[in-house]
Protein backbone atom coordinates (compact mmCIF):
# COMPACT_ATOMS: atom_id res chain seq x y z
CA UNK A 1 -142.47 43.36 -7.30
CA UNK A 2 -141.19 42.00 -10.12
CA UNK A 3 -138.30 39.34 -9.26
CA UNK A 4 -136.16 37.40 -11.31
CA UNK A 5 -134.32 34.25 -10.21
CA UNK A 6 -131.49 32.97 -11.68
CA UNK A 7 -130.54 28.89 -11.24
CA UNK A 8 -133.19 26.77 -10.92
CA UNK A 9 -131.44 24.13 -8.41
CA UNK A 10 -133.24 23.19 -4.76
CA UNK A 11 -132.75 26.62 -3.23
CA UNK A 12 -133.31 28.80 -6.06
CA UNK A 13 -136.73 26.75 -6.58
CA UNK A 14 -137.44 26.84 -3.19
CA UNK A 15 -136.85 30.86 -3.42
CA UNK A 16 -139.52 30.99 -5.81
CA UNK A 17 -141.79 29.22 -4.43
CA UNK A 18 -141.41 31.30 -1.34
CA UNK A 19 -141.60 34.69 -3.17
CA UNK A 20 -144.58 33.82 -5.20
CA UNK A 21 -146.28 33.25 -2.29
CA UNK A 22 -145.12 36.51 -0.67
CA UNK A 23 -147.53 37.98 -3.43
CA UNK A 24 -144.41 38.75 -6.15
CA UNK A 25 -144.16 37.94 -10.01
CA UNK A 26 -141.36 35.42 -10.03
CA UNK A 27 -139.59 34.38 -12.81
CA UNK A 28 -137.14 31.28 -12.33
CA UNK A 29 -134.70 30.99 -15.02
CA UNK A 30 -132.77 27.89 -15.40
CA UNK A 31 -128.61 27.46 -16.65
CA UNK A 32 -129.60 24.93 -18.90
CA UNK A 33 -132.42 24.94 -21.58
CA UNK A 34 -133.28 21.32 -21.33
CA UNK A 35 -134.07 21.72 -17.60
CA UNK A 36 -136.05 25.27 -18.54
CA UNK A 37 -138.39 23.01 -21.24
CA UNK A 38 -138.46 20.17 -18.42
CA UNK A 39 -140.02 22.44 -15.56
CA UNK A 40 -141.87 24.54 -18.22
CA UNK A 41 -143.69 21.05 -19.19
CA UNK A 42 -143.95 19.01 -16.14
CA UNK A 43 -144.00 22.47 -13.20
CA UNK A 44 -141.89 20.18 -10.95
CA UNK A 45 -138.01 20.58 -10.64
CA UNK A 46 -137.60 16.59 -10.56
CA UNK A 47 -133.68 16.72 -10.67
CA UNK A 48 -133.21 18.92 -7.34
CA UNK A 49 -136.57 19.77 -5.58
CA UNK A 50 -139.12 16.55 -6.43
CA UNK A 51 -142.72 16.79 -5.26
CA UNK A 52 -143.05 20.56 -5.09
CA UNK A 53 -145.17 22.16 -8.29
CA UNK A 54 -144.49 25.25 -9.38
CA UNK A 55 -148.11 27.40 -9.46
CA UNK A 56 -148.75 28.95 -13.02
CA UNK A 57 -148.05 32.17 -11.75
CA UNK A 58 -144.31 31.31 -11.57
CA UNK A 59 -143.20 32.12 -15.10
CA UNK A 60 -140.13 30.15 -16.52
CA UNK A 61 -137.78 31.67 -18.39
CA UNK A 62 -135.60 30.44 -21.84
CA UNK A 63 -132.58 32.65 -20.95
CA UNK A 64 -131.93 36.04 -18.82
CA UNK A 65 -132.12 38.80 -20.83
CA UNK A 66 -135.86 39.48 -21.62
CA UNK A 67 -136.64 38.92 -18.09
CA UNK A 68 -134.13 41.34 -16.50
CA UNK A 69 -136.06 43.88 -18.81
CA UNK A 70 -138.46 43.83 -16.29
CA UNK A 71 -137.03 42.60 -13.37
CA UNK A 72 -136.68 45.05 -9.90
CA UNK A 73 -134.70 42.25 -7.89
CA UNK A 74 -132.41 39.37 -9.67
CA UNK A 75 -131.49 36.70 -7.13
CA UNK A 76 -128.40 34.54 -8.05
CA UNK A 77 -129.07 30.92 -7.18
CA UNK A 78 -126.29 29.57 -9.19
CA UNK A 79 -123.05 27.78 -7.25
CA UNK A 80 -120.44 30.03 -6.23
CA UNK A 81 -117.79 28.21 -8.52
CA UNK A 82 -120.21 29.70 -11.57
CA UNK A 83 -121.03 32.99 -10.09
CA UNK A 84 -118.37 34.75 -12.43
CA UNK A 85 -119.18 33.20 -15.56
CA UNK A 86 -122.93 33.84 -14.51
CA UNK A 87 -121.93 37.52 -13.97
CA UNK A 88 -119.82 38.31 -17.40
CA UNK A 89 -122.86 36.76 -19.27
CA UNK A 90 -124.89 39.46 -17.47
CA UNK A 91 -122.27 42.16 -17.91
CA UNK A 92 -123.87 42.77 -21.28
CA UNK A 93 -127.72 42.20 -21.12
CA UNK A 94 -127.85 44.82 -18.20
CA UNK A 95 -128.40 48.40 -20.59
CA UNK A 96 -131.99 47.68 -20.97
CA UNK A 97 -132.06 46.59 -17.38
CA UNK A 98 -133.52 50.37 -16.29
CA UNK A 99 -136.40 49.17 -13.67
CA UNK A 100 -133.20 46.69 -11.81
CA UNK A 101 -132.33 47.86 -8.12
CA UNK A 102 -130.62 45.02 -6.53
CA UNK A 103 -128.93 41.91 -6.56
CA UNK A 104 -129.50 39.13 -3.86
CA UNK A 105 -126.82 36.34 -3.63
CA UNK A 106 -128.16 32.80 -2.47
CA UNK A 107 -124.87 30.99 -3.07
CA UNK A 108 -122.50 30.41 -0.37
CA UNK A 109 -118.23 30.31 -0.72
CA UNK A 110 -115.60 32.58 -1.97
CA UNK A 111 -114.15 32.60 -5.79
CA UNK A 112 -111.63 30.23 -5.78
CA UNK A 113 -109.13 32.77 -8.36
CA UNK A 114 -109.61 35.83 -6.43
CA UNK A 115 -110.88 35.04 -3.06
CA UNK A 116 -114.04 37.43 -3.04
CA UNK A 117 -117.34 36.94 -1.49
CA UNK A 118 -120.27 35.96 -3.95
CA UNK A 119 -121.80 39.64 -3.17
CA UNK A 120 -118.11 40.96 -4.36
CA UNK A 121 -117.94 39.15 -6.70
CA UNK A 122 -121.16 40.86 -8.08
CA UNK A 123 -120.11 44.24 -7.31
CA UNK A 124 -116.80 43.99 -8.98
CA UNK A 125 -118.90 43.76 -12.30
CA UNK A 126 -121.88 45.74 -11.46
CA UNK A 127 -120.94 48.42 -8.74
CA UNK A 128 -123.44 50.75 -9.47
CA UNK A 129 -126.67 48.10 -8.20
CA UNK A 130 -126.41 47.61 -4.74
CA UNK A 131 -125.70 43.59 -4.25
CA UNK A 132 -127.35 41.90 -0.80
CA UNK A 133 -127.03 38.39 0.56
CA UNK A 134 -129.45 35.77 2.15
CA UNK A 135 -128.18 33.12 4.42
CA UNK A 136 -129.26 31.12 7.27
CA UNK A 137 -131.10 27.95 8.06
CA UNK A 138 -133.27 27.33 5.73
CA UNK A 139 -133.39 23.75 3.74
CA UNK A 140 -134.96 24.30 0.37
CA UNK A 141 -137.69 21.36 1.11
CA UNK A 142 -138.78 23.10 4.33
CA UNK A 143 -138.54 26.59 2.86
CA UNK A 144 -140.78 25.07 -0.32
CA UNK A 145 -143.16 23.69 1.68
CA UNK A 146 -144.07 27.10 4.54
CA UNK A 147 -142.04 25.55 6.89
CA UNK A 148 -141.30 28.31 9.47
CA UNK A 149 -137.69 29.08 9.95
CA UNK A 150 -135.82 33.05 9.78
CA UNK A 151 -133.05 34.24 7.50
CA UNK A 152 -130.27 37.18 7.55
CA UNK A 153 -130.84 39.74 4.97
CA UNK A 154 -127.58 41.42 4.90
CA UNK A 155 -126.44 44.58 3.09
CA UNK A 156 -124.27 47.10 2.71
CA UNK A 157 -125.42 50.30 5.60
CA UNK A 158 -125.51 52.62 2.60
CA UNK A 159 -128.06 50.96 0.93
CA UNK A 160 -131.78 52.83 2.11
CA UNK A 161 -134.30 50.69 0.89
CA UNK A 162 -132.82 48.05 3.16
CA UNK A 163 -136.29 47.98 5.45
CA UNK A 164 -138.27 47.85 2.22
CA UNK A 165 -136.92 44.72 1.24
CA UNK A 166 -136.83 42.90 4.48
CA UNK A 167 -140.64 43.57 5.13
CA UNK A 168 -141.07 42.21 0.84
CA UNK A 169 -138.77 39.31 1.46
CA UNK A 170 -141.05 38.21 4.70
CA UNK A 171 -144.02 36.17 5.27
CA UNK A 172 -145.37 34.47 7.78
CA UNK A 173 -143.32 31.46 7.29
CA UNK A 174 -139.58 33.26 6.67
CA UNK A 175 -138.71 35.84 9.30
CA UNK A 176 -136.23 38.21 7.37
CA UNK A 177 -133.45 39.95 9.82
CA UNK A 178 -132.01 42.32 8.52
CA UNK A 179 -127.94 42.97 8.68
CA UNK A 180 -125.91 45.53 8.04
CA UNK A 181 -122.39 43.46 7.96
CA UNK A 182 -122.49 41.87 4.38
CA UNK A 183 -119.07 40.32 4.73
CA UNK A 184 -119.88 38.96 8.23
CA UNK A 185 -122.82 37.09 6.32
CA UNK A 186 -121.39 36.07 4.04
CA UNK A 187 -118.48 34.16 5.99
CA UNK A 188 -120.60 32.30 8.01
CA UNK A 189 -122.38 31.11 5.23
CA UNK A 190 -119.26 29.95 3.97
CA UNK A 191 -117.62 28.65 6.82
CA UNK A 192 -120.34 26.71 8.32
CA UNK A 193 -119.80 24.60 5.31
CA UNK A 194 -116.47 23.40 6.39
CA UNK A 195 -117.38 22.31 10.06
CA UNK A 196 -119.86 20.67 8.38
CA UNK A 197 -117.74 18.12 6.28
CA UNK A 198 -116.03 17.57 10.06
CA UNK A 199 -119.77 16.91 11.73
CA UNK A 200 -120.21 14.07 9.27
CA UNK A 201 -116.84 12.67 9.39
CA UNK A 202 -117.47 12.90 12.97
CA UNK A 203 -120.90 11.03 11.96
CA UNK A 204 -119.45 8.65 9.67
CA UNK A 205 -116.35 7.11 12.18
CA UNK A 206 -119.71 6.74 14.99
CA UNK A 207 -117.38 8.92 17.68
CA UNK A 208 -120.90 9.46 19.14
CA UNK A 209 -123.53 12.61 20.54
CA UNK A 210 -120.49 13.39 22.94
CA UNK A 211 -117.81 13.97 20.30
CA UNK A 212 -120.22 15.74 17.93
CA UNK A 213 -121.34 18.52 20.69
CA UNK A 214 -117.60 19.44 20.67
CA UNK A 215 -117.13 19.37 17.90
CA UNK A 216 -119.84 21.79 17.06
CA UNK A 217 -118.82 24.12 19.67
CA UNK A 218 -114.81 24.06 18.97
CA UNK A 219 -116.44 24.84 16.21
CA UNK A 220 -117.77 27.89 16.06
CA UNK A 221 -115.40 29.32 18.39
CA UNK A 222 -113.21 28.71 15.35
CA UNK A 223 -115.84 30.15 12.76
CA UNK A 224 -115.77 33.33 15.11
CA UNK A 225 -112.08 33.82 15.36
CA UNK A 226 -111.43 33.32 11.60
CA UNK A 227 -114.16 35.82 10.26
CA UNK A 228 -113.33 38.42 12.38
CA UNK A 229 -109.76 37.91 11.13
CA UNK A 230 -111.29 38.09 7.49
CA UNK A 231 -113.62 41.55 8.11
CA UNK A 232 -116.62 40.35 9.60
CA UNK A 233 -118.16 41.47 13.03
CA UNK A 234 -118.38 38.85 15.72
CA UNK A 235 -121.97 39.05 17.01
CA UNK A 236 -122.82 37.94 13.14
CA UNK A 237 -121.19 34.39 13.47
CA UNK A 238 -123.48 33.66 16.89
CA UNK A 239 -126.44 34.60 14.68
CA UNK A 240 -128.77 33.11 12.34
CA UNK A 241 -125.85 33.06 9.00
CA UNK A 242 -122.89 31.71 11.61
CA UNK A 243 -124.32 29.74 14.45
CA UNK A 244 -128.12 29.12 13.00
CA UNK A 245 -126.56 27.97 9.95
CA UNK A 246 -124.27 25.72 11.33
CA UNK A 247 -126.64 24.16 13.73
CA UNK A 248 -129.08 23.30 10.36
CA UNK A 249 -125.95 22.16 7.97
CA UNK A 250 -124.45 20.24 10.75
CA UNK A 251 -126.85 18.07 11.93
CA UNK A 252 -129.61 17.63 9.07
CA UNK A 253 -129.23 14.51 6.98
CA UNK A 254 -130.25 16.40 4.11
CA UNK A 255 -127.27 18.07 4.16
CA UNK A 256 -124.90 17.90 1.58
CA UNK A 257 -121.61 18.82 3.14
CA UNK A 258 -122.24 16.77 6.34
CA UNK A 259 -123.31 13.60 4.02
CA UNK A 260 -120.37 14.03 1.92
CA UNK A 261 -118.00 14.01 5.61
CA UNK A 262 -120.23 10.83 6.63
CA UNK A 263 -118.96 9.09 3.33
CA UNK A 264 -115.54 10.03 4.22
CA UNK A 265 -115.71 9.35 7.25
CA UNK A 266 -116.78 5.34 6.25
CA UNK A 267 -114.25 5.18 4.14
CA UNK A 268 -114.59 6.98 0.49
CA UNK A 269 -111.82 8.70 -1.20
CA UNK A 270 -112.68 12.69 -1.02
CA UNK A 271 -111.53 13.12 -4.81
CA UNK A 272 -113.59 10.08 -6.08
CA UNK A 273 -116.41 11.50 -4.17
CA UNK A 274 -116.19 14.90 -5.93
CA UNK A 275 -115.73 13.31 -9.48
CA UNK A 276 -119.02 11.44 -9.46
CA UNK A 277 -121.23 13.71 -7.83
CA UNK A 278 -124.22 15.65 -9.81
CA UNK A 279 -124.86 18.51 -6.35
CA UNK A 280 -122.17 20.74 -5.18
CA UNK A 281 -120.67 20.47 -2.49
CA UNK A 282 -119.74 24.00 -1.18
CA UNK A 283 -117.54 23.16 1.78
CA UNK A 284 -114.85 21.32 -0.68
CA UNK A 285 -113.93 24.43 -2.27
CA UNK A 286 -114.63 26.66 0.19
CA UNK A 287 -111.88 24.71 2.58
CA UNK A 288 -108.98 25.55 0.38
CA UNK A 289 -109.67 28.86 -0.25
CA UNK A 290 -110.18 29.39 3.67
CA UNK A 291 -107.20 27.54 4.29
CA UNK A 292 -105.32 29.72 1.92
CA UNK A 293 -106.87 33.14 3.57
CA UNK A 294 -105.47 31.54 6.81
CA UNK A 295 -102.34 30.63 5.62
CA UNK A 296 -101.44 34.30 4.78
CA UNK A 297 -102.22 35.96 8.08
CA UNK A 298 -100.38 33.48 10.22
CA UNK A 299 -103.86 31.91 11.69
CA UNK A 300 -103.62 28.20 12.63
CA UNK A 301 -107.12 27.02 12.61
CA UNK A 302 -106.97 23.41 13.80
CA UNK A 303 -110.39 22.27 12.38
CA UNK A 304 -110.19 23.79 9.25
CA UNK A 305 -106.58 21.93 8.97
CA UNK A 306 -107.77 18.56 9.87
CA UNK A 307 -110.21 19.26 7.01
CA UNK A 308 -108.32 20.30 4.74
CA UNK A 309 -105.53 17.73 4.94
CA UNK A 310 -108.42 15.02 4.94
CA UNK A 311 -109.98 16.36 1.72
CA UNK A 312 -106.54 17.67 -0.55
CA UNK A 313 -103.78 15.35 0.96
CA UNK A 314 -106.01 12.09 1.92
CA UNK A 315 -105.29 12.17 5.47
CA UNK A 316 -107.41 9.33 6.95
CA UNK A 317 -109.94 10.70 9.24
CA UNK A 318 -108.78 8.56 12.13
CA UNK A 319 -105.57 10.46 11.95
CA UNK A 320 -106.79 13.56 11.65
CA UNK A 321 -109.32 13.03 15.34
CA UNK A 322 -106.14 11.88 16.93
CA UNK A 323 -103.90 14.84 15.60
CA UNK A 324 -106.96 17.36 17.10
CA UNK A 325 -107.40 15.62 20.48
CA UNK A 326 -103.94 15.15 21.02
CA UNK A 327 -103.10 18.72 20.67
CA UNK A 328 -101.02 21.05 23.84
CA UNK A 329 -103.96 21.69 26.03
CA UNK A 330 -105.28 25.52 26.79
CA UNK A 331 -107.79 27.31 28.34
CA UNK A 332 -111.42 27.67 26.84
């Protein structure tokens, strides 16, 4: 199968690493050209995935039109904040496009303008290829290296060659699921990122193992009650893209939301944070667009608050524990 991948950050290179190994001709195509002459020369994504090379067999591309000639399956590794952009440049190298059958998103969040999903986003520009999502726990360095973990592949019910996929996607290291509630999917990818800025604010005031178990499981009761509120089906958010994905994001000191809480949480200013970083982190945006979604249905969401009056209005974290433990008390 021919695939294409386009971003070449730690989970898009991870991807491709995977995929080649799944027996596929992969083609990893960069946003920048300085970074596409950089892995070209050295195989090695330095900047985002260091000490992994990339086999010869992994071609790397200039820019995306001449491979999307030939590619069957174009997976979007870019951030969700540049998933539009990435899509209009698309919109017109697609006529040549004939062998293409589906897009597979890897980035997690909603579209901060219009509030869409990463795989709606895609279909809003190319509705007539059927657009599928991957999310779970998998860290790109444990994914890159055959570490075994599984992953929800989730699309649409009306889309046939779902099975197809799932068994190419697989290997013995990457368990694909497969799911037929995209949205669902795609929520929990999103929202796990929020609880995880709490978990290392939680990490970063030292409120202890205690604190952090409750925190995890308030939680996801609250990752369940806002996606089904926002379309998706509950079982989803107690499997591998809600709760599997929160577990992994939540507790792994690779991760980026939770170490961007823990510097919070010890005292950095949110904003400064964001202005000097070079990796995104997904749970900043993805907390005021939740927040907003909230907002308009009447849901209070008490974590997702805290967060988001931490991160926008510079609510000091202290503050923010004390305002959630010393809310009216209720059943479980």
């Amino acid at each position: 199968m021919n695939i294409c991948i386009l971003g070449a950050g730690a989970w898009g290179t991870a991807m491709a690493l995977h995929l080649e190994r799944c027996g596929h001709s992969v083609t990893l195509v960069p946003r920048r050209m300085e970074q596409a002459l950089a892995l070209a020369s050295s195989r090695e994504n330095t900047d985002y995935l260091p000490g992994y090379s990339l086999p010869g067999s992994i071609q790397i591309g200039y820019e995306p039109a001449p491979v999307l000639m030939e590619a069957e399956v174009v997976f979007l590794a870019c951030p969700t904040k540049g998933l539009r952009a990435l899509c209009q440049q698309l919109a017109g190298s697609l006529e040549d496009a004939w062998q293409l059958k589906l897009f597979v998103v890897l980035c997690k969040g909603l579209d901060s303008a219009t509030l869409q999903t990463p795989a709606e986003t895609v279909r809003t520009f190319f509705p007539d290829i059927a657009s599928a999502a991957l999310s779970g726990p998998t860290r790109a360095a444990e994914v890159a290296a055959g570490q075994p973990t599984a992953i929800a592949l989730a699309v649409e019910e009306s889309f046939e060659e779902a099975n197809d996929y799932q068994r190419a996607f697989s290997s013995p290291a990457l368990r694909v699921y497969l799911s037929h509630d995209l949205r669902g999917t795609e929520l929990g990818g999103t929202l796990k990122n929020i609880y995880a800025i709490a978990a290392g604010i939680c990490d970063g005031l030292a409120l202890g193992d205690n604190a952090k178990a409750a925190l995890l499981t308030r939680s996801l009761s609250e990752m369940v009650t806002i996606g089904e509120l926002l379309g998706g089906q509950r079982a989803t958010f107690h499997g591998l893209s809600g709760f599997g994905d929160l577990v992994a994001t939540c507790t792994g000191s690779w991760s980026r939301n939770r170490s961007f809480g823990e510097q919070i949480g010890r005292g950095s200013r949110p904003a400064d944070l964001m202005e000097n970083r070079k990796t995104v982190v997904e749970g900043y945006w993805a907390t005021q667009c939740v927040k907003e979604l909230c907002q308009t249905r009447g849901l209070e969401a008490p974590i997702l608050g805290q967060v988001h009056s931490v991160l926008y209005q510079e609510r000091d974290p202290q503050a923010a524990l004390e305002a959630l433990m010393g809310r009216d008390l209720k059943a479980e």
